[in-house]
C-alpha atoms as a PDB file:
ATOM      1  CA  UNK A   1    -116.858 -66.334 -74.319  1.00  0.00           C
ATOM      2  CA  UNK A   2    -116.798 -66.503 -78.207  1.00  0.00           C
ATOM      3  CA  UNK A   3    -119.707 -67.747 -79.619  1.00  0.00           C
ATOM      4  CA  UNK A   4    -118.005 -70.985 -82.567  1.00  0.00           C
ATOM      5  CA  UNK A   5    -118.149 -69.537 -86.094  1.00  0.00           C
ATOM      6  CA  UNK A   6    -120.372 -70.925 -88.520  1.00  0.00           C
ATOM      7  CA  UNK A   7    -118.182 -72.009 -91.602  1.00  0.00           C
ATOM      8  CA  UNK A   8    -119.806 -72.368 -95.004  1.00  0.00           C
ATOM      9  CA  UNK A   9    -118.763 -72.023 -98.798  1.00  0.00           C
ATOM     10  CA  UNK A  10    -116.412 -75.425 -98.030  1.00  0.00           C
ATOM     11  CA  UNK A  11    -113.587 -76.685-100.631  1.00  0.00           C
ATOM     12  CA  UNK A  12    -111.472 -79.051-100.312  1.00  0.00           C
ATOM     13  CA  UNK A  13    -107.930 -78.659-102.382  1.00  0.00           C
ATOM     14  CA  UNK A  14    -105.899 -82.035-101.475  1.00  0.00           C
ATOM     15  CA  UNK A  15    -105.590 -82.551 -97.689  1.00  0.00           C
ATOM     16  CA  UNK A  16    -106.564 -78.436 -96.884  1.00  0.00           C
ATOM     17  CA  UNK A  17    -110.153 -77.630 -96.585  1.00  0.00           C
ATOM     18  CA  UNK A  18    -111.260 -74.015 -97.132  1.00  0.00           C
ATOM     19  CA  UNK A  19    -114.339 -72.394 -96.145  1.00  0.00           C
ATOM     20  CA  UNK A  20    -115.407 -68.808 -95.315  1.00  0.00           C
ATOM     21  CA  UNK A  21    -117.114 -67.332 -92.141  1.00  0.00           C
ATOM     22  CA  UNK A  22    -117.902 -64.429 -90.191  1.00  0.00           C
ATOM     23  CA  UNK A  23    -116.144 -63.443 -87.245  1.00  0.00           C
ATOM     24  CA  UNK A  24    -116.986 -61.937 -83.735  1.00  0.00           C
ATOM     25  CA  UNK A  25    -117.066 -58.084 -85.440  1.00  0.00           C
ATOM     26  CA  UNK A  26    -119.201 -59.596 -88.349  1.00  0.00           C
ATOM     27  CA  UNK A  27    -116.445 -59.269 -90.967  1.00  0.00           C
ATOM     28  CA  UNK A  28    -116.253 -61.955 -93.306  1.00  0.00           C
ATOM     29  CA  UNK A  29    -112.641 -64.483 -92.483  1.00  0.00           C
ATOM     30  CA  UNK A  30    -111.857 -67.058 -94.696  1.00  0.00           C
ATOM     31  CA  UNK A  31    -109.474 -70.340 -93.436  1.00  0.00           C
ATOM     32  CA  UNK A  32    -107.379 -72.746 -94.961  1.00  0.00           C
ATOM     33  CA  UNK A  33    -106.897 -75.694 -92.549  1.00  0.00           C
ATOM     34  CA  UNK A  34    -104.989 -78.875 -93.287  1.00  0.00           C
ATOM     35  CA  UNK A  35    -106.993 -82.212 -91.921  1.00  0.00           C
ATOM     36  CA  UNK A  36    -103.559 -84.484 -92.465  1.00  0.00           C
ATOM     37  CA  UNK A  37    -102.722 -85.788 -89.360  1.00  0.00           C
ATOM     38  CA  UNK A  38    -100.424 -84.696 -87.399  1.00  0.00           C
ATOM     39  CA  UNK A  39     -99.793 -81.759 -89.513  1.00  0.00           C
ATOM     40  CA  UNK A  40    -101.287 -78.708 -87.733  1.00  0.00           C
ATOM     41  CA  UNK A  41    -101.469 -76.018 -90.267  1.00  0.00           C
ATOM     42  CA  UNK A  42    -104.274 -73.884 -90.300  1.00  0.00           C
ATOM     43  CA  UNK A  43    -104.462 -69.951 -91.083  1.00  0.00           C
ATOM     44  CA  UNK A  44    -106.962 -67.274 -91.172  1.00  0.00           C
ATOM     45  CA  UNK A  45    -106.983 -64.991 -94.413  1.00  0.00           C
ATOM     46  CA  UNK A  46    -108.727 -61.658 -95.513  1.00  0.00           C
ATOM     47  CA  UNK A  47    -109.631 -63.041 -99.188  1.00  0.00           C
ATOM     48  CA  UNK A  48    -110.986 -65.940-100.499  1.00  0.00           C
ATOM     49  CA  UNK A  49    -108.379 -66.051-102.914  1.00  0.00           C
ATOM     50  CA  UNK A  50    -105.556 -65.743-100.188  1.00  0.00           C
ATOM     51  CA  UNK A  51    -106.745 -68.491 -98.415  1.00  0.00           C
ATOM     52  CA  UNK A  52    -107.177 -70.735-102.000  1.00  0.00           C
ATOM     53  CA  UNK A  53    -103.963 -69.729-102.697  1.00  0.00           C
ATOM     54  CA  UNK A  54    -102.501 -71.199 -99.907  1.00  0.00           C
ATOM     55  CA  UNK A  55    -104.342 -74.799-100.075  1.00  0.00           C
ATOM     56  CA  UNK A  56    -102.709 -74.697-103.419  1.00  0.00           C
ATOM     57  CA  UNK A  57     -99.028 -74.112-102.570  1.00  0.00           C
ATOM     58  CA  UNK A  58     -99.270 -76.162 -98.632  1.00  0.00           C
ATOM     59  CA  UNK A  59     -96.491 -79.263 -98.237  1.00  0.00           C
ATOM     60  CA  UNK A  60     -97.220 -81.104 -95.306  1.00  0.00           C
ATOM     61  CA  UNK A  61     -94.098 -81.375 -93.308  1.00  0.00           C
ATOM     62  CA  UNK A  62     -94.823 -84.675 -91.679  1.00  0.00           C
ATOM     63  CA  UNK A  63     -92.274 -87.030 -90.274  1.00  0.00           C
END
């Protein structure tokens, strides 16, 4: 079982928080996650700037 990440370096850019963490090979992830509700995006990215990037340029798509 996965030990839970431990997220850190948190921004928030409108509705999508970003913050960076390690995962279960030690490499470092960073994720974009959108706390709207019912929205449901969230991504894991490479860069820092990847996952800024996409905060940026997110439209919810809520109905």
């Amino acid at each position: 079982m996965p030990a839970n990440p431990r997220f850190r370096r948190f921004v928030r850019i409108g509705p999508v928080q970003v913050a960076t963490y390690y995962d279960g090979r030690g490499r470092e992830k960073h994720t974009a996650a959108c706390s709207a509700p019912r929205c449901g995006f969230s991504a894991d990215y490479d860069s820092r700037t990847a996952a800024e990037l996409a905060a940026r340029t997110h439209r919810c798509r809520i109905r």
